[in-house]
PDB file of N, CA and C in Angstrom:
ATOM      1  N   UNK A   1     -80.876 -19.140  71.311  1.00  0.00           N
ATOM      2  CA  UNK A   1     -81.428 -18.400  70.196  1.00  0.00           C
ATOM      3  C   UNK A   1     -82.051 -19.369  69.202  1.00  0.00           C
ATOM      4  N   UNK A   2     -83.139 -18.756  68.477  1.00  0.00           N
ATOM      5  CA  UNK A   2     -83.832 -19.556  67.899  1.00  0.00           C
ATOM      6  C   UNK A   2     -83.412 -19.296  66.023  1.00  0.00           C
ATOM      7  N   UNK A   3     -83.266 -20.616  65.526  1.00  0.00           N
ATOM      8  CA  UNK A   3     -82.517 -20.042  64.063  1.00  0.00           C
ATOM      9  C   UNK A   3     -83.768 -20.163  63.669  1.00  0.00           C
ATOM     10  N   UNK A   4     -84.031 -18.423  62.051  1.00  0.00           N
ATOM     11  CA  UNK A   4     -85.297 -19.069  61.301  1.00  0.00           C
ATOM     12  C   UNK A   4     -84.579 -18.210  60.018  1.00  0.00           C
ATOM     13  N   UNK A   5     -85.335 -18.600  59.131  1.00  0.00           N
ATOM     14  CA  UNK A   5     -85.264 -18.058  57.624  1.00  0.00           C
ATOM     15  C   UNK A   5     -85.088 -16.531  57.728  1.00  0.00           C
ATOM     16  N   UNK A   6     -83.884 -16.108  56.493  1.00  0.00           N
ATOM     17  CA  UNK A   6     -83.853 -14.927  56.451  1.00  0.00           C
ATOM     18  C   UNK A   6     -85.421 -14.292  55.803  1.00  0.00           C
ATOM     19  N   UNK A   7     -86.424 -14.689  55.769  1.00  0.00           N
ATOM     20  CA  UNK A   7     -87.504 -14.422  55.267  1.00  0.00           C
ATOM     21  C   UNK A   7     -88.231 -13.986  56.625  1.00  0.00           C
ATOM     22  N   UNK A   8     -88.231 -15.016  57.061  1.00  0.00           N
ATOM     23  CA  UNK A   8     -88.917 -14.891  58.995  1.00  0.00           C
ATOM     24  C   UNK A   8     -88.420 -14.306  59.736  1.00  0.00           C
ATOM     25  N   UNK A   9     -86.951 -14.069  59.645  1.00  0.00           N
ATOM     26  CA  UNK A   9     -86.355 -12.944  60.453  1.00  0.00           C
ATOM     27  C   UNK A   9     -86.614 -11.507  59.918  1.00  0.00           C
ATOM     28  N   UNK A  10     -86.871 -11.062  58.717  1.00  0.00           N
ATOM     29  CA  UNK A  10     -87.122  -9.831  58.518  1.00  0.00           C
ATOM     30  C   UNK A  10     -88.696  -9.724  58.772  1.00  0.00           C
ATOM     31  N   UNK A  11     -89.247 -10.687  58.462  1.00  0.00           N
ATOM     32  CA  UNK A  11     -90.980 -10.449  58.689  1.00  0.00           C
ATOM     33  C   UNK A  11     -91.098  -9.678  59.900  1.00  0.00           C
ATOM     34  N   UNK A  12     -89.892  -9.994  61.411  1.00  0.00           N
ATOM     35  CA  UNK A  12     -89.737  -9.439  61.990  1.00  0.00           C
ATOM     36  C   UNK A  12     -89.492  -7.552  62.526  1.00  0.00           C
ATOM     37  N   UNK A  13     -89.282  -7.219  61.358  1.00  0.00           N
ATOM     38  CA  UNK A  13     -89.002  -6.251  60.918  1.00  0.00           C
ATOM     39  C   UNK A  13     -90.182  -5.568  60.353  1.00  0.00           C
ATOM     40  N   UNK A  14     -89.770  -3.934  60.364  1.00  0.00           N
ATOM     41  CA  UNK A  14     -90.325  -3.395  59.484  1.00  0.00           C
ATOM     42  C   UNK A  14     -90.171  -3.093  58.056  1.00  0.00           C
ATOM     43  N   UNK A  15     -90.970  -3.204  57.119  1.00  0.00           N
ATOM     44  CA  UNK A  15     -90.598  -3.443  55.769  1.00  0.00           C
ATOM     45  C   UNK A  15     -90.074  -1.959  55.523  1.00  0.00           C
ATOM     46  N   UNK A  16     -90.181  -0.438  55.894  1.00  0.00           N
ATOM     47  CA  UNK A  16     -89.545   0.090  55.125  1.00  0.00           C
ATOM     48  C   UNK A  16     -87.710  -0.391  55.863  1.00  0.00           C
ATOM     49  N   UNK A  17     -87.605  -0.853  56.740  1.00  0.00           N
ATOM     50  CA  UNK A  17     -85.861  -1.003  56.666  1.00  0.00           C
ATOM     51  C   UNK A  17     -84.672  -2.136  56.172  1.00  0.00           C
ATOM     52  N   UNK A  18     -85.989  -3.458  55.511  1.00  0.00           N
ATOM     53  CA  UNK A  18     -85.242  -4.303  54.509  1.00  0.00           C
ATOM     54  C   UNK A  18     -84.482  -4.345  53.890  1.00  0.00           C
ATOM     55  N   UNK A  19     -84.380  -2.904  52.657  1.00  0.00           N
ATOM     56  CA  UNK A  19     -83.065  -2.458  51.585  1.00  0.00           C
ATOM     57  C   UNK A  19     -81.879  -2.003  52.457  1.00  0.00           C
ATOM     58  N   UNK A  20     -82.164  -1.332  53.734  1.00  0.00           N
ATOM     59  CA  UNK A  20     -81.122  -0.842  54.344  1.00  0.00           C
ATOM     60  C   UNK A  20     -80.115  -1.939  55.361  1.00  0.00           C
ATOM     61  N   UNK A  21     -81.421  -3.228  55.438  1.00  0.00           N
ATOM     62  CA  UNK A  21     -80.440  -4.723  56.019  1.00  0.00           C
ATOM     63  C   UNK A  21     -79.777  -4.877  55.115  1.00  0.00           C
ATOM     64  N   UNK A  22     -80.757  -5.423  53.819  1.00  0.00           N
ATOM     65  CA  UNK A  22     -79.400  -5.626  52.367  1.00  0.00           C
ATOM     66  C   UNK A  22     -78.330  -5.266  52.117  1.00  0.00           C
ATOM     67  N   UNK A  23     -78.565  -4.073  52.393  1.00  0.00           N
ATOM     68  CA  UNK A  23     -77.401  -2.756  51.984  1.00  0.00           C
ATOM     69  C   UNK A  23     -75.992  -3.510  52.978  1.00  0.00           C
ATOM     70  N   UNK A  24     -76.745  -3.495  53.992  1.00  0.00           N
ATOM     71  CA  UNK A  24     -75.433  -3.399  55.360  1.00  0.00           C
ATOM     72  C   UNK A  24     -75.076  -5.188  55.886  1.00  0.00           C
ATOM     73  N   UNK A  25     -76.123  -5.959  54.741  1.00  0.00           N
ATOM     74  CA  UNK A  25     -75.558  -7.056  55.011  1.00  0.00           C
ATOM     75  C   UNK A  25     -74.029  -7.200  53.679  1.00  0.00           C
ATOM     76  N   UNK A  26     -74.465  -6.542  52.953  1.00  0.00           N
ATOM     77  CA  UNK A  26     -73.077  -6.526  51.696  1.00  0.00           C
ATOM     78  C   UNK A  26     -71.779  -5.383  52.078  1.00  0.00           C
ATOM     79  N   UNK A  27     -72.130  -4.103  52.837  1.00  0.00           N
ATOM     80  CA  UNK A  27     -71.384  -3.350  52.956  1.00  0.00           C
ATOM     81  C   UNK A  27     -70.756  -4.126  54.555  1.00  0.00           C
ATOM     82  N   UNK A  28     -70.790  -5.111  55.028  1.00  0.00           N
ATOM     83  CA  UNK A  28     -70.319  -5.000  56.258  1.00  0.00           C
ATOM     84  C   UNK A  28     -69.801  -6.768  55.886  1.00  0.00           C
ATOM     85  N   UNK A  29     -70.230  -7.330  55.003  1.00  0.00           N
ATOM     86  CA  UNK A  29     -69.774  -8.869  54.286  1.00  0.00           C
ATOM     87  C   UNK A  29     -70.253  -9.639  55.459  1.00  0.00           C
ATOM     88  N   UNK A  30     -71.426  -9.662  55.912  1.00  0.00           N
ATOM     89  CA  UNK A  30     -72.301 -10.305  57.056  1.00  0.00           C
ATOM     90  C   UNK A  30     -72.439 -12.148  56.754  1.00  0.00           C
ATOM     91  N   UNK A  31     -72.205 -12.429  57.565  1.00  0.00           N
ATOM     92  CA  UNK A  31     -72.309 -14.039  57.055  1.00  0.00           C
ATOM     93  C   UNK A  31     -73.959 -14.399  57.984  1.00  0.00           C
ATOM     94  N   UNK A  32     -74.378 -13.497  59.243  1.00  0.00           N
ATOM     95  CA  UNK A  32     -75.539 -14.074  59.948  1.00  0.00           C
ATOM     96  C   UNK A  32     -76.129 -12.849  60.287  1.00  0.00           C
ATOM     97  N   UNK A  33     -77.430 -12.755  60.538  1.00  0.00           N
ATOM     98  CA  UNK A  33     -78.126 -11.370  60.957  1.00  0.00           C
ATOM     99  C   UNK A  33     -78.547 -12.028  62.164  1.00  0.00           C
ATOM    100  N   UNK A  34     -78.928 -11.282  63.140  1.00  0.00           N
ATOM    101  CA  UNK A  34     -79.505 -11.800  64.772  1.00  0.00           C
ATOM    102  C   UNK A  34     -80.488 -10.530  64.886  1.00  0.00           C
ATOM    103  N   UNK A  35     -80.964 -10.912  65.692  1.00  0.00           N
ATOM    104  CA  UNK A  35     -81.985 -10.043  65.967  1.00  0.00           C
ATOM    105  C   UNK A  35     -82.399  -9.869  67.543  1.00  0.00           C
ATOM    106  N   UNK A  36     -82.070  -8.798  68.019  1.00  0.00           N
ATOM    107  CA  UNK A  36     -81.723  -8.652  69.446  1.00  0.00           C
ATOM    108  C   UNK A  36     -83.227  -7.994  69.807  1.00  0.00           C
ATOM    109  N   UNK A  37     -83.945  -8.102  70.888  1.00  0.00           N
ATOM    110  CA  UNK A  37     -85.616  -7.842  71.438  1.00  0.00           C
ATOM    111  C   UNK A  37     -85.787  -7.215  72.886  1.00  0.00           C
ATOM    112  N   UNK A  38     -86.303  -6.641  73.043  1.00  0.00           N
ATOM    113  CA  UNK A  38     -86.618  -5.938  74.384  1.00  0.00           C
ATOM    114  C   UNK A  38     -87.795  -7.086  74.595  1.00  0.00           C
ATOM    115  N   UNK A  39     -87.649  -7.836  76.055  1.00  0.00           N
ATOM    116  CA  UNK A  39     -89.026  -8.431  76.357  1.00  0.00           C
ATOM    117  C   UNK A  39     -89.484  -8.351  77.708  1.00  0.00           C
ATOM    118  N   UNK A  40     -88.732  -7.290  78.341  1.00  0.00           N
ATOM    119  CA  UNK A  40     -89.215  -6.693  79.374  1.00  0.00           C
ATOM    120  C   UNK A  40     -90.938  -5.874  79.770  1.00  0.00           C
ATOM    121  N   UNK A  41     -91.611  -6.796  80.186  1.00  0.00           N
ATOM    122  CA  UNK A  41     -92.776  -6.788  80.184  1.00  0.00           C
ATOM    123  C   UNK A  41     -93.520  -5.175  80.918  1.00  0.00           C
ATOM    124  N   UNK A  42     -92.287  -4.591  81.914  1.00  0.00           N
ATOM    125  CA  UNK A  42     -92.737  -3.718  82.270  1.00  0.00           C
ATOM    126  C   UNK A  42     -92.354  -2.158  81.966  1.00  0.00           C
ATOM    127  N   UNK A  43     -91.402  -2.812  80.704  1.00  0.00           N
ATOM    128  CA  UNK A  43     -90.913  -1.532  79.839  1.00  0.00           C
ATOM    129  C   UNK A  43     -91.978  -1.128  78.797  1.00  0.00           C
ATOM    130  N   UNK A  44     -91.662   0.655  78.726  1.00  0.00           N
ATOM    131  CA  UNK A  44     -92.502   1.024  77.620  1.00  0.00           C
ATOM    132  C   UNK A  44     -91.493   0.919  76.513  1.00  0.00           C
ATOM    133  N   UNK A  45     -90.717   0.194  76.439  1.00  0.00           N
ATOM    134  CA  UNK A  45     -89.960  -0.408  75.130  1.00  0.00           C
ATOM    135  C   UNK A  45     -90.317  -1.798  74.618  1.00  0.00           C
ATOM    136  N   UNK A  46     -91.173  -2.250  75.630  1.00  0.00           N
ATOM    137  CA  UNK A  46     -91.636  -3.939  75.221  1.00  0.00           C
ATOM    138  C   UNK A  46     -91.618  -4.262  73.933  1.00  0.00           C
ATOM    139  N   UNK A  47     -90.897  -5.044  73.336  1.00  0.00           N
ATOM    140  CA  UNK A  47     -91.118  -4.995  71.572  1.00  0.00           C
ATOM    141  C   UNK A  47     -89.876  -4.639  70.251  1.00  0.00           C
ATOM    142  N   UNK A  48     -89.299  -3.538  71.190  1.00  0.00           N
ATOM    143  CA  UNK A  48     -88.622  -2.790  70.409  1.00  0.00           C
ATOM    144  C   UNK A  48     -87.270  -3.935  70.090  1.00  0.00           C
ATOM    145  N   UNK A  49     -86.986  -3.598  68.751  1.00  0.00           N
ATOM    146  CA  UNK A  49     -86.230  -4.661  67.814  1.00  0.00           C
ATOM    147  C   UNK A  49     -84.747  -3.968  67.236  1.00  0.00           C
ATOM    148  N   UNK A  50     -83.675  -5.001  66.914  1.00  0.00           N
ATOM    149  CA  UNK A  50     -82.277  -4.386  66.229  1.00  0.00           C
ATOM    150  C   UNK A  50     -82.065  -5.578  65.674  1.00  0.00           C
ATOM    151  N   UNK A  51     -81.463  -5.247  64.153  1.00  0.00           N
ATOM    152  CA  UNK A  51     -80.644  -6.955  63.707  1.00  0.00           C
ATOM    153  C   UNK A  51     -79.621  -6.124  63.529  1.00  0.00           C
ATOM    154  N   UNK A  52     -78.575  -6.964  63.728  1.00  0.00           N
ATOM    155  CA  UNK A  52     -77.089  -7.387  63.742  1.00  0.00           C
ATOM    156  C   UNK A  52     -76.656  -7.703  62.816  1.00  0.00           C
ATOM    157  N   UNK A  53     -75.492  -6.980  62.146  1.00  0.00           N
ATOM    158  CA  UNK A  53     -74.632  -8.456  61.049  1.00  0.00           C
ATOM    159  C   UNK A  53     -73.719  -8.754  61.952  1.00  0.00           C
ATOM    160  N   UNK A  54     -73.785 -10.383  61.383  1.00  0.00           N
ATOM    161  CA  UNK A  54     -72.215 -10.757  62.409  1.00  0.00           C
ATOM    162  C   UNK A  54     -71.512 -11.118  61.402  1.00  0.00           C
ATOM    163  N   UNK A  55     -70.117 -11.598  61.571  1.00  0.00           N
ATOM    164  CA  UNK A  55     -68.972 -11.613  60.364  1.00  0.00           C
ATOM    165  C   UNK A  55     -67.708 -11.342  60.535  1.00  0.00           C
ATOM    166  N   UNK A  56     -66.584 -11.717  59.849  1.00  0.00           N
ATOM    167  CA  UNK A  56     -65.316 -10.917  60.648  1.00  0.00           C
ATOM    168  C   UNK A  56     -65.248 -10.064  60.401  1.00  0.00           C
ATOM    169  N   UNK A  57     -65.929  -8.833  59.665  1.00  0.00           N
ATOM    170  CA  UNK A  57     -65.823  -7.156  59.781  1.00  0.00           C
ATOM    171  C   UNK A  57     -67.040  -6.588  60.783  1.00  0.00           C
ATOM    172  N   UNK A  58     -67.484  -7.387  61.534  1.00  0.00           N
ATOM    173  CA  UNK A  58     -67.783  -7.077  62.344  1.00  0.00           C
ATOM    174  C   UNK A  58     -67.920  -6.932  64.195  1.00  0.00           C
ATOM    175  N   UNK A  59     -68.495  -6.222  65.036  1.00  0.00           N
ATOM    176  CA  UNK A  59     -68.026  -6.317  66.846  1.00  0.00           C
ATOM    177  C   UNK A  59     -68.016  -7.993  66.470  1.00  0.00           C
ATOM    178  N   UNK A  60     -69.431  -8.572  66.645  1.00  0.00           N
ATOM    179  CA  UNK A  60     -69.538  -9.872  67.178  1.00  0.00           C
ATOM    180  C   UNK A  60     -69.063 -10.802  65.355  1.00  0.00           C
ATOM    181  N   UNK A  61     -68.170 -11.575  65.960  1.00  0.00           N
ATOM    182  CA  UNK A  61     -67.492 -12.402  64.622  1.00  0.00           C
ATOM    183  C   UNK A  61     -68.652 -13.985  64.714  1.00  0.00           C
ATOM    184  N   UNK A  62     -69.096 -14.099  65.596  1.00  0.00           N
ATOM    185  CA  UNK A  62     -69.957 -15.567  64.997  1.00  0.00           C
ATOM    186  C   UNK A  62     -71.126 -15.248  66.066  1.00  0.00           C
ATOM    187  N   UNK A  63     -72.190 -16.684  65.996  1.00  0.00           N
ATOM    188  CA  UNK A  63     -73.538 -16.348  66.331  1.00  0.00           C
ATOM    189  C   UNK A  63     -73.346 -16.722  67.565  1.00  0.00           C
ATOM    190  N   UNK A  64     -72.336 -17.493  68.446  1.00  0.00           N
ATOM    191  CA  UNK A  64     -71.708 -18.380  69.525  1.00  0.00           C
ATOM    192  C   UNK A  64     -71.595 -16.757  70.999  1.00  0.00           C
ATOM    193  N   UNK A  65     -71.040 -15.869  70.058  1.00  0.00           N
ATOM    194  CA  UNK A  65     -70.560 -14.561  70.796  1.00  0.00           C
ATOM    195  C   UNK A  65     -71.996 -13.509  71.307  1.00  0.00           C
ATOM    196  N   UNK A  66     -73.099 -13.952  70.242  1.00  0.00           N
ATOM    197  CA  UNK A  66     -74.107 -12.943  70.821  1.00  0.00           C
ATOM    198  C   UNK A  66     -74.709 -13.816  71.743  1.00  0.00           C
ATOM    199  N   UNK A  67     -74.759 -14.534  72.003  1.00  0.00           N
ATOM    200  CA  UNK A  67     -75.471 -15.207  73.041  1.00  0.00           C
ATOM    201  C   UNK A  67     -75.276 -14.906  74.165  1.00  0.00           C
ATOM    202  N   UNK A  68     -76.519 -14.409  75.223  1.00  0.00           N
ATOM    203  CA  UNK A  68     -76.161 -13.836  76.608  1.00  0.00           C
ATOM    204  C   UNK A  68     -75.758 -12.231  76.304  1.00  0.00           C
ATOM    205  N   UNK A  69     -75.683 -11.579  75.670  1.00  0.00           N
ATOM    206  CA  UNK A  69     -75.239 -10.514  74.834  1.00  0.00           C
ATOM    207  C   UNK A  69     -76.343  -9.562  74.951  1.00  0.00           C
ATOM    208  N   UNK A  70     -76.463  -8.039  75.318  1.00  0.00           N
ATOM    209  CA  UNK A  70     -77.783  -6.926  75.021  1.00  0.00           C
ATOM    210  C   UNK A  70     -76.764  -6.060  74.317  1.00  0.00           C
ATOM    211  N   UNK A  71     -78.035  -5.257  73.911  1.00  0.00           N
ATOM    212  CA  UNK A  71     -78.271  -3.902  73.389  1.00  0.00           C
ATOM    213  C   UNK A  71     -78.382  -3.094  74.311  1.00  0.00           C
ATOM    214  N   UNK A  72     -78.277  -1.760  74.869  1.00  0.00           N
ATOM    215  CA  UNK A  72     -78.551  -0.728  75.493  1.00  0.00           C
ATOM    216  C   UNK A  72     -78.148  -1.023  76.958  1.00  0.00           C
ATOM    217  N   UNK A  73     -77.718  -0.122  77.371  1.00  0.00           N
ATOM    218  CA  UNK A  73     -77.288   0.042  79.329  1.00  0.00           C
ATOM    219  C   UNK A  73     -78.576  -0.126  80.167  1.00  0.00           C
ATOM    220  N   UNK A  74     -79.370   0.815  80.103  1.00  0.00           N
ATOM    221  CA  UNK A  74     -80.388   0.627  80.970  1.00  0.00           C
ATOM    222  C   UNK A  74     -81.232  -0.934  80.913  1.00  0.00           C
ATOM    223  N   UNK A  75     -81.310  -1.332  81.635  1.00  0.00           N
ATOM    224  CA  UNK A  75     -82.381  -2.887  81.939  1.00  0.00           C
ATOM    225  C   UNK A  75     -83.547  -2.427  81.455  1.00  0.00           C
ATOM    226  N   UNK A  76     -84.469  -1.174  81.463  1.00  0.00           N
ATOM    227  CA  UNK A  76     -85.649  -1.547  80.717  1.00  0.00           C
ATOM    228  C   UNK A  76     -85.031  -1.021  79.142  1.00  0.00           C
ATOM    229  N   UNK A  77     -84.591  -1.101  79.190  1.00  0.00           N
ATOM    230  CA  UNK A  77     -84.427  -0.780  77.267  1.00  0.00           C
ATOM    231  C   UNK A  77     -83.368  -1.810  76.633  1.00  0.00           C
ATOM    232  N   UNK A  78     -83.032  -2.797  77.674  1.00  0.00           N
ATOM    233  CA  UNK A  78     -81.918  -3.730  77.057  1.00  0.00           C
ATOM    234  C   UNK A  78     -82.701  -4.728  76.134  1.00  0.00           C
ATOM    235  N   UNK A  79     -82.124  -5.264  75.087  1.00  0.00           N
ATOM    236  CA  UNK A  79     -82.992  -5.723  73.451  1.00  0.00           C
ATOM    237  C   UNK A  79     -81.838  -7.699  73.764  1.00  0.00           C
ATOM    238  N   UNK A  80     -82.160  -8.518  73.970  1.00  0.00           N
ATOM    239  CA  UNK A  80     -81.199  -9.406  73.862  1.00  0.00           C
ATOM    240  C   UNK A  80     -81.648 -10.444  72.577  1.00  0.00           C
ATOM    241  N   UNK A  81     -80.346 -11.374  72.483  1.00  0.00           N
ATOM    242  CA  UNK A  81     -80.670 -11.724  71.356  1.00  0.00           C
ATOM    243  C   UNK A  81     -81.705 -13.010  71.161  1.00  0.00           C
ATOM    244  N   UNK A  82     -82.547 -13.276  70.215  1.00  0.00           N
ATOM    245  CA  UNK A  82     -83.284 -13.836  70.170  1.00  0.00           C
ATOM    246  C   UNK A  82     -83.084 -15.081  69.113  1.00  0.00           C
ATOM    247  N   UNK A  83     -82.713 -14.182  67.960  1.00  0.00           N
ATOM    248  CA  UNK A  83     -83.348 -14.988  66.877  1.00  0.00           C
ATOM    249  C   UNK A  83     -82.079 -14.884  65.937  1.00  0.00           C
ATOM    250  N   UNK A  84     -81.865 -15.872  64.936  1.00  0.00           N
ATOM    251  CA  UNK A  84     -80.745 -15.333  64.077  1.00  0.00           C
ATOM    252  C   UNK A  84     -80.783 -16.171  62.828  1.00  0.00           C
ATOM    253  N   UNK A  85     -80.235 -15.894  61.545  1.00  0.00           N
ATOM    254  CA  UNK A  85     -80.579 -17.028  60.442  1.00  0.00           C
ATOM    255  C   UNK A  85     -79.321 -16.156  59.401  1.00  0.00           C
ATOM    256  N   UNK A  86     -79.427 -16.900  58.475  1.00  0.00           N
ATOM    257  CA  UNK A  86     -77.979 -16.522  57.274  1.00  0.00           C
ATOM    258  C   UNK A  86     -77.861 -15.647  56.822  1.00  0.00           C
ATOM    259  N   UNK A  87     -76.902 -14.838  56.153  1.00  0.00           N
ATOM    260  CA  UNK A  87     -76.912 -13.741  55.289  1.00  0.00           C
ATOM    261  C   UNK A  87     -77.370 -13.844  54.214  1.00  0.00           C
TER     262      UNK A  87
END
């Protein structure tokens, strides 16, 4: 996984769901956000994005645990992790 600025990791993002990272990086006491990616070239999900808080109130407690790690059951809709930077 590639570490970048919590600035560059949301650029990632869409701006209306920024306040609602904020929100859930304080309501969940997040110490790292990750950002998990579909890059399955032959999915019509190609693209599609999730950040993570990690933390001890949360599934994954450090950035060591998402690694090798997806999102979703099906293989074309699985999102893995990519990217991750501080709370």
């Amino acid at each position: 996984m590639k570490e970048l600025s919590k600035q560059e990791l949301l650029a990632e993002m869409d701006v209306d769901v920024h306040p609602l990272i904020e929100k859930n990086i304080k309501k969940y006491q997040a110490t790292h956000l990750v950002l998990f990616e579909n890059q399955d070239m032959c999915s019509s999900s190609l693209g599609a994005r999730t950040v993570m808080c990690v933390g001890k109130n949360n599934t994954y407690k450090t950035i060591e645990e998402c690694e090798g790690k997806w999102l979703n059951d099906l293989p074309s809709q699985r999102q893995y992790a990519v990217s991750f930077c501080k709370a």
